[in-house]
N, C-alpha and C. Protein backbone atom coordinates (compact mmCIF):
# COMPACT_ATOMS: atom_id res chain seq x y z
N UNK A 1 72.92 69.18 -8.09
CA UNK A 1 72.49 70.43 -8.74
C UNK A 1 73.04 70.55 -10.14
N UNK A 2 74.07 69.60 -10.08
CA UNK A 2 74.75 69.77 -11.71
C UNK A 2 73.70 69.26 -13.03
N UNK A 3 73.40 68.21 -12.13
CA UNK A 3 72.28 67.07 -13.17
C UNK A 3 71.08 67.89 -13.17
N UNK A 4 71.00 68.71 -12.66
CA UNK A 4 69.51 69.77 -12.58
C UNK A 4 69.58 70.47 -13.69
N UNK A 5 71.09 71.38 -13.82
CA UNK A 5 71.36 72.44 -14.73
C UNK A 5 71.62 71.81 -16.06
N UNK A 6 72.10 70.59 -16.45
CA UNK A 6 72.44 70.30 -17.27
C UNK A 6 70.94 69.81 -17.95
N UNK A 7 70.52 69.19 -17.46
CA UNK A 7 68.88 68.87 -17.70
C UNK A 7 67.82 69.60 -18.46
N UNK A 8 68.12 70.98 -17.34
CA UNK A 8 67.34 72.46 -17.64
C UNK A 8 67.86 72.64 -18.99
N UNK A 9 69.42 72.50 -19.12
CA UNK A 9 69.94 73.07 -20.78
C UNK A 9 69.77 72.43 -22.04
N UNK A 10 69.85 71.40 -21.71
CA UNK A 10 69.07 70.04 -22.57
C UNK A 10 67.75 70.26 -22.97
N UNK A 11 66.77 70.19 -22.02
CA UNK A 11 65.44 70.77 -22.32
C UNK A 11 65.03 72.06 -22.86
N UNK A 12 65.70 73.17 -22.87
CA UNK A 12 65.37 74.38 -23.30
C UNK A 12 65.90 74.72 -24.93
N UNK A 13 66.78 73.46 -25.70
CA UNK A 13 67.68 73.33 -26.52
C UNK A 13 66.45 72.60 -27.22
N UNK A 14 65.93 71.04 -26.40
CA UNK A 14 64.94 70.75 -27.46
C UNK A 14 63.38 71.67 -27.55
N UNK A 15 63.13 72.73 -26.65
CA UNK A 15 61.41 73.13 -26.48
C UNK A 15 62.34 74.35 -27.69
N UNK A 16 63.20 74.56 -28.51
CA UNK A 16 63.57 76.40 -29.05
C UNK A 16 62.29 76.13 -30.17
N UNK A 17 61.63 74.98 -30.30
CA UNK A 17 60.24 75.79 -31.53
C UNK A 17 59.01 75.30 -30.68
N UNK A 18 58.86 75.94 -29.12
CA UNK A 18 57.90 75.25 -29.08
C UNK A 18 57.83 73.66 -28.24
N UNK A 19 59.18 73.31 -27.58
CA UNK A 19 59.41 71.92 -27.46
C UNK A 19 59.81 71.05 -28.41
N UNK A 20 60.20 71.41 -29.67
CA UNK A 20 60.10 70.08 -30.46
C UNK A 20 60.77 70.03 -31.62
N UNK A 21 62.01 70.87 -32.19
CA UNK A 21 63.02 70.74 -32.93
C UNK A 21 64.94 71.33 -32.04
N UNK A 22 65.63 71.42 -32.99
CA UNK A 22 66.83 72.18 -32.62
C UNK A 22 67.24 72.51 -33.67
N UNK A 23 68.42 73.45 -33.09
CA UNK A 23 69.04 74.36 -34.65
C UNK A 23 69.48 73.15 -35.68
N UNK A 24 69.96 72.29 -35.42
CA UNK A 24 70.53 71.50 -36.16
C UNK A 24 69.38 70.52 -37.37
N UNK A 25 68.21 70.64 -36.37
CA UNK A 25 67.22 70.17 -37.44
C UNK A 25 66.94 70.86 -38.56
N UNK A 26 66.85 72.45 -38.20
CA UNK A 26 66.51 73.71 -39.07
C UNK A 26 67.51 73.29 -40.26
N UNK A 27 68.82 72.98 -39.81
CA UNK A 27 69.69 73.36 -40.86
C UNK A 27 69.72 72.32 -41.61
N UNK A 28 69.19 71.43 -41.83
CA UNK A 28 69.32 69.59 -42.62
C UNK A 28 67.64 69.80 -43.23
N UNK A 29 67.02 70.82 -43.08
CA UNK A 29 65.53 70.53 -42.95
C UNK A 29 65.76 70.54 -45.03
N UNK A 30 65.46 69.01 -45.73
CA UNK A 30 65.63 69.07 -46.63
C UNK A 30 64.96 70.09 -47.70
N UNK A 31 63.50 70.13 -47.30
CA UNK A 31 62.93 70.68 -48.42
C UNK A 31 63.80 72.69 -48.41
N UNK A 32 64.59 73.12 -46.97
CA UNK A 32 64.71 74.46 -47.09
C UNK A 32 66.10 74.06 -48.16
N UNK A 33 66.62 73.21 -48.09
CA UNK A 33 67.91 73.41 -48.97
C UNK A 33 67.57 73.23 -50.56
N UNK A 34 66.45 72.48 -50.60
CA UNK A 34 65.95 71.89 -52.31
C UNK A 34 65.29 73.47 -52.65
N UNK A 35 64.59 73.88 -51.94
CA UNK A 35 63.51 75.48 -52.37
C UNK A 35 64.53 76.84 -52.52
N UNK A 36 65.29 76.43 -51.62
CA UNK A 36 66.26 77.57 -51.59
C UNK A 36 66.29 78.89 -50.69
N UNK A 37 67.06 79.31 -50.48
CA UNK A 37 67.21 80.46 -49.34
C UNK A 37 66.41 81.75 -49.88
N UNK A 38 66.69 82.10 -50.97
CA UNK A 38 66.26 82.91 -51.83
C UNK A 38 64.69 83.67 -52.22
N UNK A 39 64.06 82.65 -52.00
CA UNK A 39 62.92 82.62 -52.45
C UNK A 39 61.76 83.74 -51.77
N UNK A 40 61.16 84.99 -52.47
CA UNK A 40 60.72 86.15 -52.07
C UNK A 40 58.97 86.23 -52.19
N UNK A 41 58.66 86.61 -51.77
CA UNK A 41 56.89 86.35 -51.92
C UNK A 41 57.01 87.26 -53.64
N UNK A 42 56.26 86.54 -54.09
CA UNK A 42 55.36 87.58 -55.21
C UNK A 42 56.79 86.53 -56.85
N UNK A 43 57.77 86.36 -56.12
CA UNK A 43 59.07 85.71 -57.02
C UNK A 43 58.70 84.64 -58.08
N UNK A 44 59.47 84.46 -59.14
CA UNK A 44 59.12 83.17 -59.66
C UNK A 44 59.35 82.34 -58.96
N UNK A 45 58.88 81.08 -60.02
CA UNK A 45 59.32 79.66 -58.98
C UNK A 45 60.39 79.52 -59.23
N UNK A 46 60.45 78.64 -58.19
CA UNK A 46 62.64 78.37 -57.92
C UNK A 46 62.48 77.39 -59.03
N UNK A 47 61.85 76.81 -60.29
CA UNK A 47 62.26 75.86 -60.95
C UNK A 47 62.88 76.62 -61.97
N UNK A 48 62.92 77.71 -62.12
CA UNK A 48 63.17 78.86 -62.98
C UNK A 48 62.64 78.95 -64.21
N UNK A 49 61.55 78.07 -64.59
CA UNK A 49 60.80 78.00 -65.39
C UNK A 49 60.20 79.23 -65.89
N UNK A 50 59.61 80.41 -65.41
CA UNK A 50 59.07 81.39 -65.58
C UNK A 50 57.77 81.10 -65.70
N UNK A 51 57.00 79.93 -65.60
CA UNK A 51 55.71 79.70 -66.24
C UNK A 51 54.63 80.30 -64.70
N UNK A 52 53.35 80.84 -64.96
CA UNK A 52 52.90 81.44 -64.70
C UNK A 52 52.06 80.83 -63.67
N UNK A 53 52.01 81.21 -61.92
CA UNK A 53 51.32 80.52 -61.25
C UNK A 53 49.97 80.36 -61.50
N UNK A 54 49.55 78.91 -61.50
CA UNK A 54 48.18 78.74 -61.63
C UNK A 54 46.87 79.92 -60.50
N UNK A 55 46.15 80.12 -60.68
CA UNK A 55 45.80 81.43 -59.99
C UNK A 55 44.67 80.87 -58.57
N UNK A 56 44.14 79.77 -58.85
CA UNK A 56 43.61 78.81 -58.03
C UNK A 56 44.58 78.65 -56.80
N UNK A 57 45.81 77.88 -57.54
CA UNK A 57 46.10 77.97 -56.45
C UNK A 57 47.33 78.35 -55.68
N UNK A 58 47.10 79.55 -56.09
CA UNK A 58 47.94 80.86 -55.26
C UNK A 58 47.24 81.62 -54.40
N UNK A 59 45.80 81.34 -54.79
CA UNK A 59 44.56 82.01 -53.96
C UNK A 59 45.01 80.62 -53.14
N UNK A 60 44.75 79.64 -52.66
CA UNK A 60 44.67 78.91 -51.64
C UNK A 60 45.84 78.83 -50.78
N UNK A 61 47.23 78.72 -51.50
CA UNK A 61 48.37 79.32 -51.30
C UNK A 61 48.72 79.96 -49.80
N UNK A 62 48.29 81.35 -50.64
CA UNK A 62 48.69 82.57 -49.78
C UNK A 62 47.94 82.49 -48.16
N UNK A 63 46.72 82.54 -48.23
CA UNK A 63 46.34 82.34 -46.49
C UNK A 63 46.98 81.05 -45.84
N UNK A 64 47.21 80.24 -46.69
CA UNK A 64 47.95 79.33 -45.74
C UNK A 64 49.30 79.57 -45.11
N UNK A 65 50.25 80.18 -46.09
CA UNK A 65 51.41 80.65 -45.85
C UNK A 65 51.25 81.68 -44.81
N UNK A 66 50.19 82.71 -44.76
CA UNK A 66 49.89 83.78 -43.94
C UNK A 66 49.08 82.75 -42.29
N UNK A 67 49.26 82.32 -42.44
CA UNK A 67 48.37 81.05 -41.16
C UNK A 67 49.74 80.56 -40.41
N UNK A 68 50.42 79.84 -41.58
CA UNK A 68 51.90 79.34 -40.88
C UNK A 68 52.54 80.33 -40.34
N UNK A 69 52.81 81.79 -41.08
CA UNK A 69 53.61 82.80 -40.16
C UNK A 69 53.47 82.91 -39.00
N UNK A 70 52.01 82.53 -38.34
CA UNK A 70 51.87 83.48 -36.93
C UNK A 70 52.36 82.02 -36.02
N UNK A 71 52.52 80.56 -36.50
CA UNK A 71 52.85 79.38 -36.29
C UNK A 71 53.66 79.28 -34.95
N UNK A 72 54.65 79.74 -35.05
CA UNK A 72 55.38 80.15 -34.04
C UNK A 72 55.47 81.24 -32.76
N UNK A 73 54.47 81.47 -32.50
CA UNK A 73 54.58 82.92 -31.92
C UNK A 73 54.25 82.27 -30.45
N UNK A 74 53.79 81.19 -30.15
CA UNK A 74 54.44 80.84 -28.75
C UNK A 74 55.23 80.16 -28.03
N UNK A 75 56.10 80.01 -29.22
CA UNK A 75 57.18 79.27 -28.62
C UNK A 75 58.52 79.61 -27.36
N UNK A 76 58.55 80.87 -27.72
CA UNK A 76 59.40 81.72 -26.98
C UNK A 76 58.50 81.78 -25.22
N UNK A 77 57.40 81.75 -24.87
CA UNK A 77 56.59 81.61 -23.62
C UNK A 77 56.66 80.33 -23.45
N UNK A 78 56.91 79.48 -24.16
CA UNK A 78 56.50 78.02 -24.09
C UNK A 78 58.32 77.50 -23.50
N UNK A 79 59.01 78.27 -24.13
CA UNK A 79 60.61 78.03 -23.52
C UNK A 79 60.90 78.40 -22.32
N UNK A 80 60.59 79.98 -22.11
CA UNK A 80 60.42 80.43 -20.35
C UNK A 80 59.79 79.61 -19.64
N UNK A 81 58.89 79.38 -19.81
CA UNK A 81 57.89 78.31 -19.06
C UNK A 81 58.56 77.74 -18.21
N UNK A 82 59.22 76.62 -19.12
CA UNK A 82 59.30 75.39 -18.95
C UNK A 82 60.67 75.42 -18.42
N UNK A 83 61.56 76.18 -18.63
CA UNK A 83 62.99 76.99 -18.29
C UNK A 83 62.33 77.59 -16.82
N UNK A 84 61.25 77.44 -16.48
CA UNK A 84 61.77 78.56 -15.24
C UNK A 84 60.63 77.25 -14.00
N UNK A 85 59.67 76.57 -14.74
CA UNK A 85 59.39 75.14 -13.77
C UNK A 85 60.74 74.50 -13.44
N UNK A 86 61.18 74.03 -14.47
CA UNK A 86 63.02 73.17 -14.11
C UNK A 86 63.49 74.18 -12.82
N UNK A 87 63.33 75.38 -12.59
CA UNK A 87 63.87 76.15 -11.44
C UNK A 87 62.95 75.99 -10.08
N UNK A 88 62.00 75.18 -10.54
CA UNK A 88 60.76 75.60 -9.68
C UNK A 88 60.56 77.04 -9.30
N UNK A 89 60.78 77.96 -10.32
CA UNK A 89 60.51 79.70 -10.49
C UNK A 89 59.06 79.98 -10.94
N UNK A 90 58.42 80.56 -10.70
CA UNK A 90 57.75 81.01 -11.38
C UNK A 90 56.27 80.23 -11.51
N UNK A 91 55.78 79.16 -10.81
CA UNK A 91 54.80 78.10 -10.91
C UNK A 91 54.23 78.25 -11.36
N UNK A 92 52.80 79.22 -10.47
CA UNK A 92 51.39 79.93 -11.41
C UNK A 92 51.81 80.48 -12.68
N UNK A 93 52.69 81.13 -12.77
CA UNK A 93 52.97 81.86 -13.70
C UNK A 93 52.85 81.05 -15.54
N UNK A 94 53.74 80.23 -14.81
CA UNK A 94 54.64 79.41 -15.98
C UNK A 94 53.36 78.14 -16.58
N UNK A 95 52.32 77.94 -15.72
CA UNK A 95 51.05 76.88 -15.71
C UNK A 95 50.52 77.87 -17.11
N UNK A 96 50.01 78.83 -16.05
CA UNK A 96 49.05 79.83 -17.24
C UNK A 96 49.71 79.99 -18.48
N UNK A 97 51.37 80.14 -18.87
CA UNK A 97 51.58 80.45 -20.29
C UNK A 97 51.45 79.30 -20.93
N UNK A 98 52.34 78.20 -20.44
CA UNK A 98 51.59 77.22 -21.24
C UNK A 98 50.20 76.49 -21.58
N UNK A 99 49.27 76.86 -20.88
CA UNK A 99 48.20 76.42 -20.89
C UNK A 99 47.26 77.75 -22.21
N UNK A 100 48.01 78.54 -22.22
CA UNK A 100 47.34 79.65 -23.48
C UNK A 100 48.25 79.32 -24.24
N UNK A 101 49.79 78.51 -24.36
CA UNK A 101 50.05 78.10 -25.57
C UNK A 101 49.60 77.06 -26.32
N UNK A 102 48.82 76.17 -25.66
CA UNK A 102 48.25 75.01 -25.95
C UNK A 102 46.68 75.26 -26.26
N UNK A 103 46.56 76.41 -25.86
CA UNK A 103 44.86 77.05 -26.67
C UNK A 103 45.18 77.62 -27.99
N UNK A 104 46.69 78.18 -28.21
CA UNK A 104 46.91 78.66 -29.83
C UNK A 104 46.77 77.93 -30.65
N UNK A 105 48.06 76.80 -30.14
CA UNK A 105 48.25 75.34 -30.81
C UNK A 105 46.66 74.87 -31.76
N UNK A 106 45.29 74.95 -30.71
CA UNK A 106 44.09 74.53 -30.98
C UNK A 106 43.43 75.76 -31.85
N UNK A 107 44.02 76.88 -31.54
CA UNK A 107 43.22 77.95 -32.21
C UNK A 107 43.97 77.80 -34.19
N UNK A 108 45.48 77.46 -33.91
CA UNK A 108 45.73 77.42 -35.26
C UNK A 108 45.25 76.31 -36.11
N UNK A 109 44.96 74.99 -35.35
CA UNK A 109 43.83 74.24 -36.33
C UNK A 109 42.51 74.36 -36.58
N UNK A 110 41.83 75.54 -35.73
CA UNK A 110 40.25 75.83 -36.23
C UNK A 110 40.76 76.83 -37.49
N UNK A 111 41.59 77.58 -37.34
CA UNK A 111 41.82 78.47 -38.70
C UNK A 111 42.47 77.52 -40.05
N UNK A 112 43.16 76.68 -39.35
CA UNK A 112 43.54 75.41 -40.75
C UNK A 112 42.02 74.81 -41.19
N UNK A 113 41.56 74.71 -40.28
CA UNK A 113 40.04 73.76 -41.35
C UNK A 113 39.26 74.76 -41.84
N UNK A 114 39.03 76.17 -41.89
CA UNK A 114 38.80 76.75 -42.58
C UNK A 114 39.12 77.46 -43.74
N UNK A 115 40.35 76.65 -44.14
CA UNK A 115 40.82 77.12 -45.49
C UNK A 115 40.96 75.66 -46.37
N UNK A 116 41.06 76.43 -47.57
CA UNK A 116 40.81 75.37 -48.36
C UNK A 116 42.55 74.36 -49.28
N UNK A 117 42.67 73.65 -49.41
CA UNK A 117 43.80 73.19 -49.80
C UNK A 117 43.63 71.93 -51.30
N UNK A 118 42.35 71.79 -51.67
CA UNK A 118 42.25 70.95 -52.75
C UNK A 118 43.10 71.36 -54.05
N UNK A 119 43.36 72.39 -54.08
CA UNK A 119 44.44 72.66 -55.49
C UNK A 119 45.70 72.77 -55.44
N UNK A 120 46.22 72.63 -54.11
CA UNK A 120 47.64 72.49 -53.92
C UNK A 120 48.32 71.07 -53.96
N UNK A 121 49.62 71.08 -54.48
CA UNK A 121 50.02 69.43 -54.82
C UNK A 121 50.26 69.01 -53.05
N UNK A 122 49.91 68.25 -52.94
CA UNK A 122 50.01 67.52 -51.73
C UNK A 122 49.42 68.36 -50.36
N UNK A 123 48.28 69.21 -50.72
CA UNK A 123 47.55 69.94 -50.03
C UNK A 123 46.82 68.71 -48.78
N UNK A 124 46.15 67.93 -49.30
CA UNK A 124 45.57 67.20 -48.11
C UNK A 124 46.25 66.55 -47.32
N UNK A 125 47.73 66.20 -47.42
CA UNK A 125 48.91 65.43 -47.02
C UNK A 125 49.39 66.28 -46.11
N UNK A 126 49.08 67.87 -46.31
CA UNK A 126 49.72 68.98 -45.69
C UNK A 126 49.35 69.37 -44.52
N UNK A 127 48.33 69.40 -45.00
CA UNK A 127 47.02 69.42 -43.84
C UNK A 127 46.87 68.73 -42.53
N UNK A 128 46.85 66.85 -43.45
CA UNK A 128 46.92 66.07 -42.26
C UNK A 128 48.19 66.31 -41.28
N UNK A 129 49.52 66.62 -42.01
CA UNK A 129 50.77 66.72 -41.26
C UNK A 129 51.06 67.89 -40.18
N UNK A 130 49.92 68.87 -40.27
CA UNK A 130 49.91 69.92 -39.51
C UNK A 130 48.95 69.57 -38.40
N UNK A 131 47.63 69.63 -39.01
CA UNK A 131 47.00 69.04 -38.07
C UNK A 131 47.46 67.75 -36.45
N UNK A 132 48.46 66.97 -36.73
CA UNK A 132 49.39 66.28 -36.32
C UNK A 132 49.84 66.91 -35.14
N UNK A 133 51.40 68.00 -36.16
CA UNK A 133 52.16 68.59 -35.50
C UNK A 133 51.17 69.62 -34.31
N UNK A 134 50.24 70.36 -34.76
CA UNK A 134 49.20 71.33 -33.84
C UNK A 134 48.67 70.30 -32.93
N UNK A 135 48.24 68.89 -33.23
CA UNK A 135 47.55 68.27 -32.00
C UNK A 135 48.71 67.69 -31.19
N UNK A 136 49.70 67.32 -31.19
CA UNK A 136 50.56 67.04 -30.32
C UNK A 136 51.27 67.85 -29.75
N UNK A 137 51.97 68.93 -30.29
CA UNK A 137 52.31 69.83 -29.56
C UNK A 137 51.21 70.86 -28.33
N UNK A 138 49.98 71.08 -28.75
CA UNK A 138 49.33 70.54 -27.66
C UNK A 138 49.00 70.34 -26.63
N UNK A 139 49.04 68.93 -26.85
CA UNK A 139 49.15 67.77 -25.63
C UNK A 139 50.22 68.22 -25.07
N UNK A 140 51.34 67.93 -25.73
CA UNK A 140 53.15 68.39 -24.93
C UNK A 140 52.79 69.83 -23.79
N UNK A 141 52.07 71.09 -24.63
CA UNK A 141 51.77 71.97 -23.81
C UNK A 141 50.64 72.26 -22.68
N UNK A 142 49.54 71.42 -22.50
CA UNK A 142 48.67 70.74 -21.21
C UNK A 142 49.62 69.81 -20.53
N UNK A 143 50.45 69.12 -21.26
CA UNK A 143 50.96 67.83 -19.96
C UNK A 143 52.41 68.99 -19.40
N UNK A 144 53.33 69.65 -19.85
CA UNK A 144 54.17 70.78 -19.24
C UNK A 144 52.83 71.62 -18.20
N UNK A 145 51.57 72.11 -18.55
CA UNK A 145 51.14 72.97 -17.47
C UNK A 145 50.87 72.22 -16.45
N UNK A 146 50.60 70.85 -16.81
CA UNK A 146 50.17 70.20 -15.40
C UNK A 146 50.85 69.49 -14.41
N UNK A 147 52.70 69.40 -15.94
CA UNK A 147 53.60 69.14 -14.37
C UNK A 147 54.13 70.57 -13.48
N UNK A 148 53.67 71.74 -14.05
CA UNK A 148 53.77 72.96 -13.48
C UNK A 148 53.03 73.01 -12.04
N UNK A 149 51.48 72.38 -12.05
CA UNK A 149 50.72 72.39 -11.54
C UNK A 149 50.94 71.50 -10.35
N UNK A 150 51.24 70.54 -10.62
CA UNK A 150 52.20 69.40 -9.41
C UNK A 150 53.22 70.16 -8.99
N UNK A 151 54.52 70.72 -9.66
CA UNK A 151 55.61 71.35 -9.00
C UNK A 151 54.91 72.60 -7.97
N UNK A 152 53.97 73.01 -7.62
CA UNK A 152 53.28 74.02 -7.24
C UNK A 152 52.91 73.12 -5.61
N UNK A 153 52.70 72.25 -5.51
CA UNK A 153 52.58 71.01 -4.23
C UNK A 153 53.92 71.04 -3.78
N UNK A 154 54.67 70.47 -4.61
CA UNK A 154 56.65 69.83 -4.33
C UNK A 154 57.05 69.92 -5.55
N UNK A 155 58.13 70.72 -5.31
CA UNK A 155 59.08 70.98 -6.35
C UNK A 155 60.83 70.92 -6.03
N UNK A 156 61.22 69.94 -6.30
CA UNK A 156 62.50 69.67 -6.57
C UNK A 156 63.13 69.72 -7.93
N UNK A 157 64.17 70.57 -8.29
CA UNK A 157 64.94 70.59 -9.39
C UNK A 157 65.72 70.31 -10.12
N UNK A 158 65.85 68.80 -8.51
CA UNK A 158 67.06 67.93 -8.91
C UNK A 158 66.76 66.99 -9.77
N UNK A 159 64.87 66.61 -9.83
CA UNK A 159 64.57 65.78 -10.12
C UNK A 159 63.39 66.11 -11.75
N UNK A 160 63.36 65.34 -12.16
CA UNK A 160 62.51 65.56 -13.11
C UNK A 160 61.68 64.19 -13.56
N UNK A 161 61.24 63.61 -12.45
CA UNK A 161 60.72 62.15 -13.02
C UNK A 161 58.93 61.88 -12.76
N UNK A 162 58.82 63.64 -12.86
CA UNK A 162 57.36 63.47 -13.05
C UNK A 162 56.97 62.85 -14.06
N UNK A 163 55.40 62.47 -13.85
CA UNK A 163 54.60 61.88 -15.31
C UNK A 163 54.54 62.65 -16.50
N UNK A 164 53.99 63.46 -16.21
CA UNK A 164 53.41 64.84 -16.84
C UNK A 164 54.32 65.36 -17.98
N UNK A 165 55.73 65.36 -16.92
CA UNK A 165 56.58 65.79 -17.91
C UNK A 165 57.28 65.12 -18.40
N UNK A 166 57.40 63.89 -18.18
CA UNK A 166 57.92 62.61 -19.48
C UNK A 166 56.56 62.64 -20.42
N UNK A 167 55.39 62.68 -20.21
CA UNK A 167 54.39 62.67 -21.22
C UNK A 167 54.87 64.11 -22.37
N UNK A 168 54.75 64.51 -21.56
CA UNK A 168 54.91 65.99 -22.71
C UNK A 168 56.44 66.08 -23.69
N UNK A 169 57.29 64.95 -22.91
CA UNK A 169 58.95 65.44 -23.88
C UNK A 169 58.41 64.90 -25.44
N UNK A 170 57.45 63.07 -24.68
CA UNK A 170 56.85 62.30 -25.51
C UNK A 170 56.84 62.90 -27.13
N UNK A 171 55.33 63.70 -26.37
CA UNK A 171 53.98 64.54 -27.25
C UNK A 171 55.07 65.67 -27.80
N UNK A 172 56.14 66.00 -27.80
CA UNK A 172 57.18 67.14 -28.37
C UNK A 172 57.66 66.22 -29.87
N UNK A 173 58.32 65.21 -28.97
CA UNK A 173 58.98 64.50 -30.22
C UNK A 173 57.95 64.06 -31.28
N UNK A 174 56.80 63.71 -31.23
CA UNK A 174 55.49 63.12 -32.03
C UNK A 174 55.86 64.55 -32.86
N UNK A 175 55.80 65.79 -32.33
CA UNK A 175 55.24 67.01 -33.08
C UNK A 175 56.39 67.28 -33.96
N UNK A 176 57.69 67.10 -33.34
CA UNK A 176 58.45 67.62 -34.29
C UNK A 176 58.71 66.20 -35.82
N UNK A 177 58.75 65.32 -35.54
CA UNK A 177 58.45 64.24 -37.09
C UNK A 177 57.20 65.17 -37.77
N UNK A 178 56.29 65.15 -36.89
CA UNK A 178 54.96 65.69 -38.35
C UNK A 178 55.91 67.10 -38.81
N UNK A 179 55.95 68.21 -37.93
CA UNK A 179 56.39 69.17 -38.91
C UNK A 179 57.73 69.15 -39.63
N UNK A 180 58.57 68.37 -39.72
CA UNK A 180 59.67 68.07 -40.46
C UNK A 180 58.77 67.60 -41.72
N UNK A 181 57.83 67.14 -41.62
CA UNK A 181 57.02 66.35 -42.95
C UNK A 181 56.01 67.36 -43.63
N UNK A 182 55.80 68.47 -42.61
CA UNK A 182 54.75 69.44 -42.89
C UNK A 182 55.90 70.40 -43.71
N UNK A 183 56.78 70.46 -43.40
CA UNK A 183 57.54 71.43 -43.68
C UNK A 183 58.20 71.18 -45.09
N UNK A 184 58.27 70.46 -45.36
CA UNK A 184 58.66 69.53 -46.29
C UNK A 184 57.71 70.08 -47.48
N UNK A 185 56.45 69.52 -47.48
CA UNK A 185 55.35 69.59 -47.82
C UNK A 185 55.25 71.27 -48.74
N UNK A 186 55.32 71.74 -47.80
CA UNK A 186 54.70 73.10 -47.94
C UNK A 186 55.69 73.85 -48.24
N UNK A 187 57.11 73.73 -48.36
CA UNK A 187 58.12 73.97 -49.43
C UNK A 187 58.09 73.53 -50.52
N UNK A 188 57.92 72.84 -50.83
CA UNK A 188 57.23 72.21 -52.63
C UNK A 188 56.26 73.40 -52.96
N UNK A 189 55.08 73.71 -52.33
CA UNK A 189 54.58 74.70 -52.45
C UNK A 189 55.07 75.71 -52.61
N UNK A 190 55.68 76.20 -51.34
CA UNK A 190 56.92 77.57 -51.73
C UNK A 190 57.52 77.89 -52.98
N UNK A 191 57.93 76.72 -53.56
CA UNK A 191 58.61 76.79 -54.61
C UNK A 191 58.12 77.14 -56.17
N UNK A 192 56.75 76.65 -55.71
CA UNK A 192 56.40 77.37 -57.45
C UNK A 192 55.31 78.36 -56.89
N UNK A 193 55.39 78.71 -55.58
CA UNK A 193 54.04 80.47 -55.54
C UNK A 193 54.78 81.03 -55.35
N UNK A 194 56.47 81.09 -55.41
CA UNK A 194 56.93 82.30 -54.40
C UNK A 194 56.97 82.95 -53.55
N UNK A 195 56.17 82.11 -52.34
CA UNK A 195 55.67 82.26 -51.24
C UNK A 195 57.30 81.68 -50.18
N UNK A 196 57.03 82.24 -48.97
CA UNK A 196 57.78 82.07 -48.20
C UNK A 196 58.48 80.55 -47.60
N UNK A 197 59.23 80.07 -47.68
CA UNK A 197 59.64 78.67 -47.28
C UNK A 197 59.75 78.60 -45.65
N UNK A 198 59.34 78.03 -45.37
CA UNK A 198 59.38 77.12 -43.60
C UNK A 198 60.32 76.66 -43.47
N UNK A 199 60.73 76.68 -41.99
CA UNK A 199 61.49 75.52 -41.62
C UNK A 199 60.24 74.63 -40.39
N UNK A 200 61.00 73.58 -40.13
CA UNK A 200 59.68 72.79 -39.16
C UNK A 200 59.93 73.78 -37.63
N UNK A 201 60.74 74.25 -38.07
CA UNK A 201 60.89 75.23 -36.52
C UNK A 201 60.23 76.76 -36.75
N UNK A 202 59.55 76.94 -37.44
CA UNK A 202 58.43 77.66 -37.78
C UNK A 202 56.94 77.67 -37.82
N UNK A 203 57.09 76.02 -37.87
CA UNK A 203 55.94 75.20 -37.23
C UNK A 203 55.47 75.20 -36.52
């Protein structure tokens, strides 16, 4: 039962964005230390230049930054989840949240291809890197509902050597490299719209 609990704490440490960073990533995440803590919507750029955002693309900018905010908003269901399968608690329950976190995941890339990113410096790079992080994380969140869905047959807590859920630690780690790169990305941006800076655990 020890190797159960310790397991459970391990896993709930790497799913805190979602499955797929930790605090310690947040805090090394280079581009937040280069952009700066500081940085306020509407602000100059952190180069302190004063020179005047191009207006193109601050219009393309801003909905994206407003797209990334809501980025995170199932990660916290996506942690219970998966925190309360390791208990075998909660089965049906815990299937269904992840399985509507993994419809967001998909809902936030139909709203990414509808915006536009050609005037931002490394806009299509940004794109692809999200697109990425949203399709694997995902996957990570269908293969967690469906080892939910097996633990719902037999569920032991001692054990964790389902498929499902070695597939999904997989499809976590894939997601968190892209948004460390997305995040990256789109702090360069931050930095001369005055727009809000990311961490990949915002991702």
């Amino acid at each position: 039962m020890v190797a159960g609990c310790a397991a459970a704490g391990i896993l709930v440490a790497v799913l805190m964005s979602g499955g797929d960073e930790t605090k310690d990533d947040r805090k090394t995440t280079p581009a937040a230390a280069t952009a700066g803590a500081t940085t306020t919507p509407g602000a100059p750029s952190a180069s302190g230049s004063g020179a005047a955002v191009d207006p193109e693309v601050k219009a393309q900018a801003q909905p994206l930054s407003d797209l990334l905010g809501t980025a995170s908003d199932s990660r916290s269901s996506v942690v219970s989840a998966v925190a309360s399968v390791q208990k075998c608690d909660k089965l049906p329950e815990s299937q269904q949240a992840l399985t509507a976190a993994a419809g967001k995941r998909r809902e936030l890339q139909s709203k990414l291809g509808q915006l536009k990113a050609d005037k931002l410096p490394g806009g299509q790079q940004l794109v692809d890197q999200l697109n990425a992080a949203w399709t694997a994380s995902a996957q990570a969140d269908d293969e967690y509902a469906l080892w939910a869905q097996d633990a719902q047959g037999s569920c032991d807590a001692k054990k964790q050597d389902n498929q499902h859920y070695k597939n999904a630690v997989q499809a976590s780690g894939t997601a968190t490299t892209a948004k460390k790169q997305a995040a990256t990305l789109w702090n360069a941006i931050a930095a001369q719209t005055g727009l809000p800076n990311r961490s990949d655990g915002d991702l």
